[in-house]
Protein backbone atom coordinates (compact mmCIF):
# COMPACT_ATOMS: atom_id res chain seq x y z
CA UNK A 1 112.75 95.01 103.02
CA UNK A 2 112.25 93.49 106.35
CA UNK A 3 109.25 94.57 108.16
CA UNK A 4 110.08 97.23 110.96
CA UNK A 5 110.26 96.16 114.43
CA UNK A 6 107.77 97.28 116.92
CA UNK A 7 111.00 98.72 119.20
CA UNK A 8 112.64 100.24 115.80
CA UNK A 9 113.80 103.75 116.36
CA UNK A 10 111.64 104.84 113.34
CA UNK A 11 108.24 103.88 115.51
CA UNK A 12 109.81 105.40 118.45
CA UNK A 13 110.32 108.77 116.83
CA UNK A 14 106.81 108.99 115.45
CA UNK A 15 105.28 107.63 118.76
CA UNK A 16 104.86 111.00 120.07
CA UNK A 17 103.45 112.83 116.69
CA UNK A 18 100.88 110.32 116.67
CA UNK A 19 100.13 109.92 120.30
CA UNK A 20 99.40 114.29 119.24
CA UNK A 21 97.55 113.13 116.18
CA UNK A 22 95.51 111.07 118.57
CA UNK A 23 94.99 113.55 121.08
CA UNK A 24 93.97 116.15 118.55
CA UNK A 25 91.63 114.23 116.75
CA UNK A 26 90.51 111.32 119.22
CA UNK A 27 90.24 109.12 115.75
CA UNK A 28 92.54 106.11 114.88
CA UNK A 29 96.32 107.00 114.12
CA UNK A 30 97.86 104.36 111.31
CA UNK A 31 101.53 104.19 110.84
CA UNK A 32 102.14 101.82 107.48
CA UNK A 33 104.58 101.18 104.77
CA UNK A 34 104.99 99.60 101.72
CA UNK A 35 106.14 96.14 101.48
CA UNK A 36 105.91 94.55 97.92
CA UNK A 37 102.08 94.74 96.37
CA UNK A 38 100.58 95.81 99.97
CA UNK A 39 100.65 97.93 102.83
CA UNK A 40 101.77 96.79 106.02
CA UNK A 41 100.60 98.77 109.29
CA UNK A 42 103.41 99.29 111.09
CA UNK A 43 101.28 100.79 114.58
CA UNK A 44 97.82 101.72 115.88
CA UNK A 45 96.79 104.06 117.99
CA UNK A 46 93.13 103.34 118.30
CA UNK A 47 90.58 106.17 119.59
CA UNK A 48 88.45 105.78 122.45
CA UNK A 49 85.57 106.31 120.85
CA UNK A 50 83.10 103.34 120.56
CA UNK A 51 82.41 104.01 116.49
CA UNK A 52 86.05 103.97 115.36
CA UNK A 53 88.43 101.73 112.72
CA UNK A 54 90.15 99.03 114.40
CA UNK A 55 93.48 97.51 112.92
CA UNK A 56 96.68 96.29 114.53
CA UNK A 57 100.11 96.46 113.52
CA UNK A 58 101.12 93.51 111.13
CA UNK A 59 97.37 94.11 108.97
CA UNK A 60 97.78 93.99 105.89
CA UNK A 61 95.64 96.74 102.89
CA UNK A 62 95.72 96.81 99.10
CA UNK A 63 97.82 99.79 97.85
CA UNK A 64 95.07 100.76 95.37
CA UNK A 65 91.74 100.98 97.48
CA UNK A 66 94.06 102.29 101.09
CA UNK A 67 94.85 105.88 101.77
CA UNK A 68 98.60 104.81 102.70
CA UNK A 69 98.98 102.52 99.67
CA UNK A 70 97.72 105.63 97.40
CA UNK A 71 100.36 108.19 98.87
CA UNK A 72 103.23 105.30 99.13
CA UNK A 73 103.55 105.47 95.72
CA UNK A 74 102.75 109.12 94.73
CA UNK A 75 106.16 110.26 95.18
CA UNK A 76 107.01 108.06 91.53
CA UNK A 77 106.46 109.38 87.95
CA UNK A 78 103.46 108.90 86.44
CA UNK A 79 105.11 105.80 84.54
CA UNK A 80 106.38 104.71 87.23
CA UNK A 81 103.11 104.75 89.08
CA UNK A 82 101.51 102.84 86.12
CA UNK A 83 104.05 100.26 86.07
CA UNK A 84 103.32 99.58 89.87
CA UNK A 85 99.32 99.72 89.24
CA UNK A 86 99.69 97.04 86.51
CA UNK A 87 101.87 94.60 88.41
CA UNK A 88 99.81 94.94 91.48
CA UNK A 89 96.51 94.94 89.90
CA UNK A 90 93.19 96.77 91.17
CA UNK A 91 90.78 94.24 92.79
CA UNK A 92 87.42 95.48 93.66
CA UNK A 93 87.63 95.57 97.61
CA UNK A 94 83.83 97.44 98.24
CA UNK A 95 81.62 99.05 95.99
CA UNK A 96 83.39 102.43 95.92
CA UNK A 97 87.01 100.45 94.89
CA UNK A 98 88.66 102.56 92.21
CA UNK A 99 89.44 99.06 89.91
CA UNK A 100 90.36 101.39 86.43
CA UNK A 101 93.88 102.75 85.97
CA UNK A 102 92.83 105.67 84.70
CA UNK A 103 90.55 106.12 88.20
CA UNK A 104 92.95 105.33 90.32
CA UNK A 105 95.76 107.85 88.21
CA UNK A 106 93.70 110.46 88.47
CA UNK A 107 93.18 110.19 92.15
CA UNK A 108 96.63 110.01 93.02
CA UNK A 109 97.52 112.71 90.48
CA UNK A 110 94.59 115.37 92.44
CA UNK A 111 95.64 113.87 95.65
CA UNK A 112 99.40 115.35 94.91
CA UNK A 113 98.34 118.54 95.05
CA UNK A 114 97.52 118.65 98.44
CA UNK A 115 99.41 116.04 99.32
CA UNK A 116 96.43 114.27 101.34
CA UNK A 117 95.90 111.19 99.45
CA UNK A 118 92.51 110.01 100.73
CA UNK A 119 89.70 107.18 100.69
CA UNK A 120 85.99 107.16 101.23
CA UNK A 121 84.77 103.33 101.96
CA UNK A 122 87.35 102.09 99.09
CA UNK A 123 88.78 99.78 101.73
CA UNK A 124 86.54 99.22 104.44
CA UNK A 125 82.79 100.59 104.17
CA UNK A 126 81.86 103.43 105.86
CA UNK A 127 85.05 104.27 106.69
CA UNK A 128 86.57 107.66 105.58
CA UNK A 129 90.86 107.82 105.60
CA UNK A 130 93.37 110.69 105.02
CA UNK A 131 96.59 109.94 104.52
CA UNK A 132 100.22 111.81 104.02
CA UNK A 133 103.44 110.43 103.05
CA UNK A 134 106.48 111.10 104.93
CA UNK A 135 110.25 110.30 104.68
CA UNK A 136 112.29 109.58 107.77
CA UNK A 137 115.88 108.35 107.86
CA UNK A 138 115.38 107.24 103.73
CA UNK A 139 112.74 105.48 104.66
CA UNK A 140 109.31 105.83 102.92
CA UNK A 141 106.25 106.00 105.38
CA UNK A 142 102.16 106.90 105.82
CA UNK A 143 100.72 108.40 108.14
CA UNK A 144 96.86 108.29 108.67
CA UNK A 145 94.10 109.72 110.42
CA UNK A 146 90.99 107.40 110.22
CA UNK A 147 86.99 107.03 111.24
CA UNK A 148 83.37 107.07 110.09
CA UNK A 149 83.14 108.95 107.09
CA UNK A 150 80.96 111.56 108.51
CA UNK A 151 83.08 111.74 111.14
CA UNK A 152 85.72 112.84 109.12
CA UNK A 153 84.70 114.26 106.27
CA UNK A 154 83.02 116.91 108.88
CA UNK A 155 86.42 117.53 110.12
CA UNK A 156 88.62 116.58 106.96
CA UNK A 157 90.55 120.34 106.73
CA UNK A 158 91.35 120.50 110.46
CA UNK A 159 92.63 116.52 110.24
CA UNK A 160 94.00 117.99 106.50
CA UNK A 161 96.10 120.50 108.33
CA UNK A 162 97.45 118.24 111.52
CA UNK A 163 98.86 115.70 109.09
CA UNK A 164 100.07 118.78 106.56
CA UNK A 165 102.02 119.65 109.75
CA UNK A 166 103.14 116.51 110.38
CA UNK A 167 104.80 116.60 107.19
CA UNK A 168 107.05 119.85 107.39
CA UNK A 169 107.83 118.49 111.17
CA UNK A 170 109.81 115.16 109.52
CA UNK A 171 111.04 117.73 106.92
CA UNK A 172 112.68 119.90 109.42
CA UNK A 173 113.80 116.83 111.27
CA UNK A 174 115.49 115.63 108.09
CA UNK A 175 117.16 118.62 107.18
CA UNK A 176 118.61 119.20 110.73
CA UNK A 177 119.34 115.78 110.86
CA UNK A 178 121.42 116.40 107.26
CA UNK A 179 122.78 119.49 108.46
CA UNK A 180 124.21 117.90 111.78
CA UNK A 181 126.05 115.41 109.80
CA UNK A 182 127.73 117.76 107.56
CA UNK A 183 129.07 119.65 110.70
């Protein structure tokens, strides 16, 4: 899978959800997908504020210890999930890394629930992330909303709910999308 191009349609469509994300929040907006054992960030939008999380498109974040990398691969069976957590492996990024299987299962499997998969300083230190997973045109995406863990863990069920609505927005997309093609 190639990596998508910063002028792909895909980034184009969700340009203006997270330019809304950013707007509503004023915290960093990460666009990523999967690509082999990591997760690729696909766009930034960074917020003005002068505490925030900086990253630009092309970084590169573990799937176990990042927010995206946990909900990539939440969508797969529990054995299928455990297959992908052995061949990737769980290095100790910070001291609040999940590094067992068991951990990092359990996570995911609580995280599906709600489906916010989320991270407090498991990648980067200090740094709080809540993630979704979204589908658009087949293809298998995150979306994040990012900061200072106080930051966000003050405002985690508002941030909860714009990223919640972000998903039935791509749903609705889809299944108009589906339904214009049958017609």
């Amino acid at each position: 899978m190639e990596l998508i191009a910063r002028s792909d349609p895909i980034i184009d469509i969700l340009q203006p959800e997270m330019k809304k994300l950013l707007a509503a929040t004023d915290e960093t907006i990460l666009l990523g997908m999967r690509r082999g054992d990591h997760i690729t960030y696909l766009e930034v939008m960074e917020s003005s504020r002068s505490i925030r999380y900086s990253a630009k498109p092309g970084d590169i974040k573990p799937l176990h210890s990042s927010a995206i990398g946990k909900a990539m691969p939440s969508t797969l069976s529990d054995s299928e999930l455990l297959a992908v957590v052995r061949k990737v492996g769980m290095k100790k990024v910070t001291d609040s890394t999940i590094v067992t299987i068991d951990g990092l299962l359990e996570d995911i499997r609580i995280s599906r629930q709600s489906n916010l998969f989320i991270t407090h300083g498991e990648n980067v230190p200090d740094v709080m992330v809540i993630a979704v997973h979204i589908e658009l045109g087949g293809e298998p995406l995150g979306v994040a909303i990012t900061g200072p863990i106080g930051r966000i863990k003050k405002n985690q069920a508002e941030y909860g709910e714009h990223l919640i609505a972000l998903i039935q927005h791509f749903s609705q997309l889809e299944k108009a999308t589906a339904l214009a093609c049958i017609i």
